[in-house]
N, C-alpha and C. Protein backbone atom coordinates (compact mmCIF):
# COMPACT_ATOMS: atom_id res chain seq x y z
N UNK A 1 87.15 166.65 130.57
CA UNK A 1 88.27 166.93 129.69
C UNK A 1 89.52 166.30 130.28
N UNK A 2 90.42 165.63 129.64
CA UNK A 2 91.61 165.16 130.00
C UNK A 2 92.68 166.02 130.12
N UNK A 3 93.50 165.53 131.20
CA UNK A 3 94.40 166.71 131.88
C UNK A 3 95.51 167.32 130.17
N UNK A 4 95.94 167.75 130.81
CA UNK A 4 96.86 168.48 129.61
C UNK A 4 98.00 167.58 129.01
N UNK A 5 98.36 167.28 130.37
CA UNK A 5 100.02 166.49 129.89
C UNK A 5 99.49 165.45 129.33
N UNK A 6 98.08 164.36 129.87
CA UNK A 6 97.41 162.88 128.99
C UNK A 6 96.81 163.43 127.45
N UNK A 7 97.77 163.08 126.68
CA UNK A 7 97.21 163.74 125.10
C UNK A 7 97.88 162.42 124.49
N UNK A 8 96.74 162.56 123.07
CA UNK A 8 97.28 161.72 122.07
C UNK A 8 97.84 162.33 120.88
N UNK A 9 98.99 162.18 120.06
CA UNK A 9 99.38 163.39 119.19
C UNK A 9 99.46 162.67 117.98
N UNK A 10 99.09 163.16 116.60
CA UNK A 10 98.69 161.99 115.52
C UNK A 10 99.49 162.66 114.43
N UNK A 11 100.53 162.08 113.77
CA UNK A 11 101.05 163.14 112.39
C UNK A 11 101.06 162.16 110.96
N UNK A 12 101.35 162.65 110.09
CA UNK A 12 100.95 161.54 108.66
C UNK A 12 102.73 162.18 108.38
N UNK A 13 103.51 161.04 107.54
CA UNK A 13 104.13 161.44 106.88
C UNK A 13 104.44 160.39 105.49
N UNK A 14 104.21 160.86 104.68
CA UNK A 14 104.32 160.34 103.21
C UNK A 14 102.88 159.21 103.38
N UNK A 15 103.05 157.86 103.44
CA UNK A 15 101.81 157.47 103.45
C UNK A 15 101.67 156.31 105.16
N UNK A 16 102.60 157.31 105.94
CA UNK A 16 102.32 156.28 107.23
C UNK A 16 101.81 157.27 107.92
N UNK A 17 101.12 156.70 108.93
CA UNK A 17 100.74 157.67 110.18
C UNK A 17 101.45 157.13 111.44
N UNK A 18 101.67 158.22 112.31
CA UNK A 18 102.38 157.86 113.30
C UNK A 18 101.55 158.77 114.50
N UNK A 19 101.43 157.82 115.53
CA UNK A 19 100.25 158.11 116.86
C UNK A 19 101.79 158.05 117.75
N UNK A 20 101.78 159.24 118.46
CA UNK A 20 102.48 159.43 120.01
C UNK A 20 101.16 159.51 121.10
N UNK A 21 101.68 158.62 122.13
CA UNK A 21 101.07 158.72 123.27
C UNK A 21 101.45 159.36 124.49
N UNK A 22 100.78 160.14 125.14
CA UNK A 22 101.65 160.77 126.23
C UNK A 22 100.87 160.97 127.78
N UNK A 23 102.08 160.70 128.20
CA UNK A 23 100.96 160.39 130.13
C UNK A 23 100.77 158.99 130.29
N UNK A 24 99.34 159.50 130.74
CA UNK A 24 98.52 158.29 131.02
C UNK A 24 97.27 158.34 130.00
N UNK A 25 97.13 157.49 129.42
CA UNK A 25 96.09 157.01 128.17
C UNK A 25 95.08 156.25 128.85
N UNK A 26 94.02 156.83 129.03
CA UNK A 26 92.73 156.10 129.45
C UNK A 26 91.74 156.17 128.25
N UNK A 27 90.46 155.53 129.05
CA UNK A 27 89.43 155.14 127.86
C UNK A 27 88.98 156.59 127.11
N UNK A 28 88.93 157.24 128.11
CA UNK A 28 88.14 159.06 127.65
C UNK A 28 88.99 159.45 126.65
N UNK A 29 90.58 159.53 126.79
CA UNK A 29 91.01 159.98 125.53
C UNK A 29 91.00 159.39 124.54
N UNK A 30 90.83 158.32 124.39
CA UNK A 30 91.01 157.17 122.99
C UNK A 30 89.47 156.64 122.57
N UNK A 31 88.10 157.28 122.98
CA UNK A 31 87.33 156.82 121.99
C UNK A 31 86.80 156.82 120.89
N UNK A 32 87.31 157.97 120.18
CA UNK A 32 87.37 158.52 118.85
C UNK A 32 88.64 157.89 117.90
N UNK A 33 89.46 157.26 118.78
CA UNK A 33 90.68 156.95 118.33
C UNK A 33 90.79 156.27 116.64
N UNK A 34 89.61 155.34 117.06
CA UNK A 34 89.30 154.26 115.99
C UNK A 34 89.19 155.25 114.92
N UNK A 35 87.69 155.87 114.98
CA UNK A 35 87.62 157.01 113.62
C UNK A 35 88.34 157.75 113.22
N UNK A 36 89.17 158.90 114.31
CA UNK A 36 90.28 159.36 113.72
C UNK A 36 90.99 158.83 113.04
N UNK A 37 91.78 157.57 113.29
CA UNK A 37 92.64 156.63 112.72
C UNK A 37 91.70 156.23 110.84
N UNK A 38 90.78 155.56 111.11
CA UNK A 38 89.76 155.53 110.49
C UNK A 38 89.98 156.85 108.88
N UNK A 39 89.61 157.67 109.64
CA UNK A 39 89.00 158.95 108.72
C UNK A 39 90.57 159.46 107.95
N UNK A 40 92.37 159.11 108.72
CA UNK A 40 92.88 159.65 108.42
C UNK A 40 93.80 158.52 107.27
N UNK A 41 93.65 157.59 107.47
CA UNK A 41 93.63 156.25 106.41
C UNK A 41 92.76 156.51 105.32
N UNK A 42 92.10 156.80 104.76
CA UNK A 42 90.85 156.88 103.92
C UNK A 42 91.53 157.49 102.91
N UNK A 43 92.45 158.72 102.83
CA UNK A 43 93.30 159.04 101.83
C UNK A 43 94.61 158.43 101.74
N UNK A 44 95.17 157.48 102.49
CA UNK A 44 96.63 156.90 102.16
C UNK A 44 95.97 155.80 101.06
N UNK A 45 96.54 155.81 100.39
CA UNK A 45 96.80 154.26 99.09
C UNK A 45 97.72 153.14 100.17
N UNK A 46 97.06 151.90 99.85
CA UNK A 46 98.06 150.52 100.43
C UNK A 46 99.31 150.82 99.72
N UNK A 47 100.36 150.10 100.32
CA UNK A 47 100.45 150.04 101.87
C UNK A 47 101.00 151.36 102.25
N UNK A 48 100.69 151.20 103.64
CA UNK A 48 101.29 151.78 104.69
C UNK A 48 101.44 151.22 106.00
N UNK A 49 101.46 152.36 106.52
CA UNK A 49 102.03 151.21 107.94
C UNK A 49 101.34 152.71 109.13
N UNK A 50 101.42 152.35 110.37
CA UNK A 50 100.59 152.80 111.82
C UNK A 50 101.61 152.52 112.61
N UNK A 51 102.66 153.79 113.24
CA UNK A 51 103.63 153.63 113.92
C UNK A 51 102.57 154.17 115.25
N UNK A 52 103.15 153.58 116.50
CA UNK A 52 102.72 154.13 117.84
C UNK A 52 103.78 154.33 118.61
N UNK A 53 104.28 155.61 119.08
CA UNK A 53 105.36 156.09 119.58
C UNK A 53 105.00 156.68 121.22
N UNK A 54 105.39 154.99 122.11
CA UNK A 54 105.44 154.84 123.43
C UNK A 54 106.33 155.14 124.37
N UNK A 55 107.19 156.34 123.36
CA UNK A 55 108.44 157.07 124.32
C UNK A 55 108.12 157.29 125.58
N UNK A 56 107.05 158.05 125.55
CA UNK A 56 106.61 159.45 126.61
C UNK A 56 104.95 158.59 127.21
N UNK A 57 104.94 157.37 127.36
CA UNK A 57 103.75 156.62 127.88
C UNK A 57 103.95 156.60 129.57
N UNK A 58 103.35 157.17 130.11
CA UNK A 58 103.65 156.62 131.25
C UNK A 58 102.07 155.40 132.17
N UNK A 59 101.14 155.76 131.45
CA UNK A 59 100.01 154.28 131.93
C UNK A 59 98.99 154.32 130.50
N UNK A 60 99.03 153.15 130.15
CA UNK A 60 97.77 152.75 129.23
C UNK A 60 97.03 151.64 129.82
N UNK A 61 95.35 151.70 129.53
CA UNK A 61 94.55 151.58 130.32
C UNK A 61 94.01 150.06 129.57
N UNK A 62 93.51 148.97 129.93
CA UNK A 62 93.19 147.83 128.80
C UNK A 62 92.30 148.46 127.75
N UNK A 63 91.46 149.37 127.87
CA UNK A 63 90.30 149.74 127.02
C UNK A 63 91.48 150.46 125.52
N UNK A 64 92.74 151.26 126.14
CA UNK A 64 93.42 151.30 124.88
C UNK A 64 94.35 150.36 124.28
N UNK A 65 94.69 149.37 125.50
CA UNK A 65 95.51 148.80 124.75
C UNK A 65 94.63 147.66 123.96
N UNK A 66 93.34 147.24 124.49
CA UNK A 66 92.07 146.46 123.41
C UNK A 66 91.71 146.82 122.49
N UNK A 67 91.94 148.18 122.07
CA UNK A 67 91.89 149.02 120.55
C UNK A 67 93.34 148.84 119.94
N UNK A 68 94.54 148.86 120.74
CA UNK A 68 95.16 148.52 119.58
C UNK A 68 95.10 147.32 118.88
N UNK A 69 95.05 146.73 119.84
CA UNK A 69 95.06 145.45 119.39
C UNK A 69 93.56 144.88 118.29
N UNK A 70 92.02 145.41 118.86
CA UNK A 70 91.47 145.50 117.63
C UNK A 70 91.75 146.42 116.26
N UNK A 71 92.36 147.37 116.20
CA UNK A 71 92.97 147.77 115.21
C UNK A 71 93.73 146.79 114.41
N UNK A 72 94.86 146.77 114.88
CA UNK A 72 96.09 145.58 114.46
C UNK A 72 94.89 143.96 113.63
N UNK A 73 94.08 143.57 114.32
CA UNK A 73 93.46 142.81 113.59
C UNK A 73 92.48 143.39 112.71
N UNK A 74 92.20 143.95 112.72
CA UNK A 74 91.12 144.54 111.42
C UNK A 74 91.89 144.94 110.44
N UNK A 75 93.09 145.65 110.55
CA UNK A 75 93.83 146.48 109.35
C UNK A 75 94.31 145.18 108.94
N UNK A 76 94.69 144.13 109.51
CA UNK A 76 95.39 143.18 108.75
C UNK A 76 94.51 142.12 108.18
N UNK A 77 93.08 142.09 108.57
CA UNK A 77 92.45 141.30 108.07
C UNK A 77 92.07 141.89 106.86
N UNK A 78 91.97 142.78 106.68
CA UNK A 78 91.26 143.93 105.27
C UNK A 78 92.53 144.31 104.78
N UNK A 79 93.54 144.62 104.87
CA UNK A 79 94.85 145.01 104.12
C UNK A 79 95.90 144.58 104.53
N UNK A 80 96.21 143.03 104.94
CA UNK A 80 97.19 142.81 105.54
C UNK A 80 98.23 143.99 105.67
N UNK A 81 98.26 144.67 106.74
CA UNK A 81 99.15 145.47 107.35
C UNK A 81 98.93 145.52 109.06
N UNK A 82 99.80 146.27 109.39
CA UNK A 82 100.14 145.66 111.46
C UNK A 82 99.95 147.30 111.66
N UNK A 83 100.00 147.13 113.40
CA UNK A 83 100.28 148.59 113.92
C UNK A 83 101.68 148.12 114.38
N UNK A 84 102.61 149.08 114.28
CA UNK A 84 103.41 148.71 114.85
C UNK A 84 103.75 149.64 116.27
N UNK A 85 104.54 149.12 117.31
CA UNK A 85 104.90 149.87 118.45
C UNK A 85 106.28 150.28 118.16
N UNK A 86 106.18 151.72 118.47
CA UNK A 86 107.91 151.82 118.28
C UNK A 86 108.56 152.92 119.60
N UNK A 87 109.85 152.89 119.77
CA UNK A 87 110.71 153.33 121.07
C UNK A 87 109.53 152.94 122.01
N UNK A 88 108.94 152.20 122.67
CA UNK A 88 108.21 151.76 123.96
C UNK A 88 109.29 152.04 125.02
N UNK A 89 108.99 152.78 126.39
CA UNK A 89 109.77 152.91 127.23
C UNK A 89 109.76 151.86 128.35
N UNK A 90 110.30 152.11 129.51
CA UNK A 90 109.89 150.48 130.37
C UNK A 90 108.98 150.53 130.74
N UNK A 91 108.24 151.58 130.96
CA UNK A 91 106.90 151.57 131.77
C UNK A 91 105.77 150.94 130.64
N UNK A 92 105.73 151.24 129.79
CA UNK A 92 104.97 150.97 128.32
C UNK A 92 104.73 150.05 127.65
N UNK A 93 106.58 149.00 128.06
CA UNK A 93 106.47 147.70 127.51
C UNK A 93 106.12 147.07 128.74
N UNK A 94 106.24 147.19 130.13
CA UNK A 94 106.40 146.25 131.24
C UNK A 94 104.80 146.01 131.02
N UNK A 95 103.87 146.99 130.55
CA UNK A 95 102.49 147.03 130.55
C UNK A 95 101.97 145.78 129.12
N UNK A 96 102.79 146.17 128.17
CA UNK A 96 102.21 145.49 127.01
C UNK A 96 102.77 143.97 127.29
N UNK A 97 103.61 143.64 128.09
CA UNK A 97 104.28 142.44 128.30
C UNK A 97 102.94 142.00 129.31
N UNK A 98 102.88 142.56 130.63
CA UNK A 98 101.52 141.99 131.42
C UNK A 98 100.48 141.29 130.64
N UNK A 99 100.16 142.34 129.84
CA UNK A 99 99.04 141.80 129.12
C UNK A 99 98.80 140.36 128.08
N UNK A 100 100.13 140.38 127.59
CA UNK A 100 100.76 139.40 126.71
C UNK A 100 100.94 139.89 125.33
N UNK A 101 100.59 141.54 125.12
CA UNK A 101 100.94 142.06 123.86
C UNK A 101 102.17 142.03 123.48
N UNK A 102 103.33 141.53 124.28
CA UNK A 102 104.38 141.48 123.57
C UNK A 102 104.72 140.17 122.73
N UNK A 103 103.19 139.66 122.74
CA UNK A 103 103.61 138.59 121.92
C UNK A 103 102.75 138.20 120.47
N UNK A 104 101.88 139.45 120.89
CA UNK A 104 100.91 139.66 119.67
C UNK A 104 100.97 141.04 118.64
N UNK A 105 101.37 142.16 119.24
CA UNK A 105 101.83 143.29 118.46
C UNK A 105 103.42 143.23 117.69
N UNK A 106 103.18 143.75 116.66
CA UNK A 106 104.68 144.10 116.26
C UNK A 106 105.56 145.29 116.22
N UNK A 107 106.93 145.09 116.95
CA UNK A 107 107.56 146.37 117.30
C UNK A 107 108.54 146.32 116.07
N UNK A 108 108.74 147.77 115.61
CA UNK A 108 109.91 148.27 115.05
C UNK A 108 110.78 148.65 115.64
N UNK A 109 111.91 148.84 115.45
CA UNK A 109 113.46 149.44 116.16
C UNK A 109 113.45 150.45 114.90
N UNK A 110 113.17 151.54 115.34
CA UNK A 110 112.82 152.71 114.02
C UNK A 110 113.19 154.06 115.32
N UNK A 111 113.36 155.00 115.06
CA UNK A 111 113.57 156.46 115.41
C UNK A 111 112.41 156.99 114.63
N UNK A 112 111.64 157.99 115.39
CA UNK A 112 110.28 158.63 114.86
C UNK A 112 111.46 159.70 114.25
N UNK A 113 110.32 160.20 112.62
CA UNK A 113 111.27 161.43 112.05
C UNK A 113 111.42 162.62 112.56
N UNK A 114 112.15 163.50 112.54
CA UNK A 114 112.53 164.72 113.44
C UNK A 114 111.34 165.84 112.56
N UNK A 115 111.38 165.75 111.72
CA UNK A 115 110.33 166.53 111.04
C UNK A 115 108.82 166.49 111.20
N UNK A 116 108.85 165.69 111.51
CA UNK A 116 107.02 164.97 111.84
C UNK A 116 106.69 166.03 112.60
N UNK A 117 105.41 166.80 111.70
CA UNK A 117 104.80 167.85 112.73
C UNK A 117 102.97 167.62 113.32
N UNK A 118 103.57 167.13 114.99
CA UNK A 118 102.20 166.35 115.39
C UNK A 118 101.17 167.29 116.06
N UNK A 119 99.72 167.24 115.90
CA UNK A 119 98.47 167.96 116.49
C UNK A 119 98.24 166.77 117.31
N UNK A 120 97.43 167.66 117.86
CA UNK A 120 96.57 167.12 119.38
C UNK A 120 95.53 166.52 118.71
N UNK A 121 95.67 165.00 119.05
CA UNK A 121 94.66 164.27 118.68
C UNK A 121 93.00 164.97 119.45
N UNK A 122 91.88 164.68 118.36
CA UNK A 122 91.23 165.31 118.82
C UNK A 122 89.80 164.82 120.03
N UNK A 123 90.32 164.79 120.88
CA UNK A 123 88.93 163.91 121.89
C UNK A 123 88.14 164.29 122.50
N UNK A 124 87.66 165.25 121.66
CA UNK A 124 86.45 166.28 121.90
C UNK A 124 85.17 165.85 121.10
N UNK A 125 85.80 164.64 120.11
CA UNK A 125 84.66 164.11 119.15
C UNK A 125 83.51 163.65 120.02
N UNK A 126 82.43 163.73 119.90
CA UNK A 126 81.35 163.12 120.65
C UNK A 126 81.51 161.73 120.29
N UNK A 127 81.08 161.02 121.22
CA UNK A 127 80.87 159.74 121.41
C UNK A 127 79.82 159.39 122.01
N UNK A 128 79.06 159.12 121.94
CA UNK A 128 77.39 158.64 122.74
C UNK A 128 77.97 157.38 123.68
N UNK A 129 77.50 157.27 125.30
CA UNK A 129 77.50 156.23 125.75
C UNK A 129 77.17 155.00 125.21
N UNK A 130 76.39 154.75 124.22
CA UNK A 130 75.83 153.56 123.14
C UNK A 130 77.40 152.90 122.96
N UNK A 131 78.00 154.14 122.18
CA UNK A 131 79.26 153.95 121.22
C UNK A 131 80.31 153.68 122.06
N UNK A 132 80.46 154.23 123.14
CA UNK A 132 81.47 153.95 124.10
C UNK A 132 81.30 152.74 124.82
N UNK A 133 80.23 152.14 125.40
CA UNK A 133 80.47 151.14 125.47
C UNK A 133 80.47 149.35 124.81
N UNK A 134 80.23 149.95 123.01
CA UNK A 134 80.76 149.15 122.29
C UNK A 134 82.31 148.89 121.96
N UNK A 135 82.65 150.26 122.44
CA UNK A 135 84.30 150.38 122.44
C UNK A 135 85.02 149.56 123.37
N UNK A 136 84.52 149.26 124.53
CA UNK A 136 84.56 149.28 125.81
C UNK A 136 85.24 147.70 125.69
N UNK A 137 83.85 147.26 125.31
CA UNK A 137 83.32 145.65 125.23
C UNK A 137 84.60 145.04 123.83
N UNK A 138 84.57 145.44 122.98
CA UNK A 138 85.43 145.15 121.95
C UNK A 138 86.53 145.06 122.24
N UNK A 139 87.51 145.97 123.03
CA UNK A 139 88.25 146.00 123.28
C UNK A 139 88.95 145.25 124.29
N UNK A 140 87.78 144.74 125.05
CA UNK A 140 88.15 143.76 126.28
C UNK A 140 87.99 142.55 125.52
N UNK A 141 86.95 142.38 124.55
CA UNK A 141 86.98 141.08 124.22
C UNK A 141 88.73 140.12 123.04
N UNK A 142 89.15 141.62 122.69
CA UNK A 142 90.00 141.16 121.65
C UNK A 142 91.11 140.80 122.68
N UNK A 143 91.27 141.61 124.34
CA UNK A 143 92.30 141.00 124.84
C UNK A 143 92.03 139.97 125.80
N UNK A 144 90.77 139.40 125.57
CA UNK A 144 90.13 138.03 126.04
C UNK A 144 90.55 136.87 125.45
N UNK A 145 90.89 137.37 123.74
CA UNK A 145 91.02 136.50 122.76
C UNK A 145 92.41 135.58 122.68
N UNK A 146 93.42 136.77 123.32
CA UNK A 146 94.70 136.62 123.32
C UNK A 146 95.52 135.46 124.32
N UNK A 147 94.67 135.39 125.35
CA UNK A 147 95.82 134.68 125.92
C UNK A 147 93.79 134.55 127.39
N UNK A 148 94.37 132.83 127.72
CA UNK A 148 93.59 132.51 129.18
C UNK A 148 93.76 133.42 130.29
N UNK A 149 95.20 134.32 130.57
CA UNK A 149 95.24 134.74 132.09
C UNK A 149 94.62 136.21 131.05
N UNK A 150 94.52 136.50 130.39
CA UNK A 150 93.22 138.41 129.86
C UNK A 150 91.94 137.65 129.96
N UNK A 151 91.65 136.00 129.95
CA UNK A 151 89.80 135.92 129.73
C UNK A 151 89.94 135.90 131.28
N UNK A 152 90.70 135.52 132.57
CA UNK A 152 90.75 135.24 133.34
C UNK A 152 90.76 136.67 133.97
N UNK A 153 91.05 138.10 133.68
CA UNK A 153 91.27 139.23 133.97
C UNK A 153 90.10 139.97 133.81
N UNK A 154 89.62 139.82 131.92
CA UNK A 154 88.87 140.81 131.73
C UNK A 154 87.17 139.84 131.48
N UNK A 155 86.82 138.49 131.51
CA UNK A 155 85.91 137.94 131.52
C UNK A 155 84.43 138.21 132.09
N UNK A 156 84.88 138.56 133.36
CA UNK A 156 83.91 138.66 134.20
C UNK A 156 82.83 140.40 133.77
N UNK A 157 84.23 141.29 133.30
CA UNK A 157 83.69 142.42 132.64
C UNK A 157 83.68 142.68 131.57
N UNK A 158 83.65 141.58 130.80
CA UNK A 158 82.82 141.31 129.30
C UNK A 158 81.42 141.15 129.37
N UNK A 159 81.20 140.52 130.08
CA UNK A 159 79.77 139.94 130.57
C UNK A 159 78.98 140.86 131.39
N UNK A 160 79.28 141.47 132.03
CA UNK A 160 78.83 142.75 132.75
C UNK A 160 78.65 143.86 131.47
N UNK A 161 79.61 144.46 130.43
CA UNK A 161 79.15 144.98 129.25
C UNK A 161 78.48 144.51 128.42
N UNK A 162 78.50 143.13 128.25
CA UNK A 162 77.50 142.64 127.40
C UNK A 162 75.93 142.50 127.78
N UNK A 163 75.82 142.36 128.93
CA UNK A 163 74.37 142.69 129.57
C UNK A 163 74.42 144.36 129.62
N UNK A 164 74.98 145.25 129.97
CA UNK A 164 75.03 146.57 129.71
C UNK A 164 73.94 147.21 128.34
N UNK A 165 75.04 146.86 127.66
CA UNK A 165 74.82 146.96 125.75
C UNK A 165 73.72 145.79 125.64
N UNK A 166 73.20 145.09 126.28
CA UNK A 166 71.87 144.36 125.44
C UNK A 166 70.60 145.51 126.53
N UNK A 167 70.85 145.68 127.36
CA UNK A 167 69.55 146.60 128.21
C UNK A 167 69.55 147.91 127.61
N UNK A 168 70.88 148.69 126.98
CA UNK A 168 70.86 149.55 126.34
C UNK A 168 69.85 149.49 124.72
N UNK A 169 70.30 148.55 124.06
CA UNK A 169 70.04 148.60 122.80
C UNK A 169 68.32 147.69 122.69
């Protein structure tokens, strides 16, 4: 179980959803992320929009920041729409800049609404090792995609999951 203060907090308002992150964001809390996100889209009508509120981030791990970023391309390939990042603190952006997401995500200059009433994302969903380390692999590969110094980072453990997931399956 993930410590108390590392939570993900998810609220809908009118037809956007807005994800706060808090702590440190590793792979354990975010592998349901997709479906949640997933399952809570399914009733918004286009468009909308996917705010991520990196106030209160203090470490995200590549396995989440490779989901946002496969997110961000799937929602826009199927509904042209973005995730966007919004208030990122320094610790949050100095991370998404490493990676080179500051040159592939899109940030808003937006204030989250004062009304937004957020639950504890829920990461108690089961996930089968199968599923997790398709998460795993996806997520490294989309920030493989991005830039030579992530294939140069995360390469070597693409290939290590991809033999993983073929002995598995």
């Amino acid at each position: 179980m993930a410590n108390s203060e590392n939570r993900l907090l998810i609220a809908s308002k009118g037809n956007d959803l807005y994800l706060r992150a808090l702590g440190h964001i590793t792979a354990s809390l975010c592998f349901p992320l997709r479906n949640m996100i997933m399952k809570r889209l399914s009733s918004f009508s286009v468009p909308f929009e996917i705010n991520i509120d990196l106030s209160q981030t203090d470490y995200m791990d590549s396995t989440f920041l490779g989901i946002l970023v496969a997110l961000d391309k799937g929602l826009f390939a199927k509904l042209k729409t973005h995730v966007y990042i919004v208030c990122p603190n320094e610790i949050s952006l100095k991370l998404l800049r490493n990676m080179g997401l500051d040159r592939f995500l899109k940030f808003k200059d937006i204030s989250i609404p004062d009304d937004l009433v957020f639950e504890r994302f829920d990461d108690s969903i089961a996930i089968d090792e199968l599923e997790q380390l398709k998460i795993v692999l996806e997520s490294h590969d989309k920030l493989c995609e991005l830039s030579e110094e992530n294939q140069k980072r995360f390469g070597a453990l693409c290939k290590i999951l991809q033999n993983q997931l073929a002995e598995k399956e």
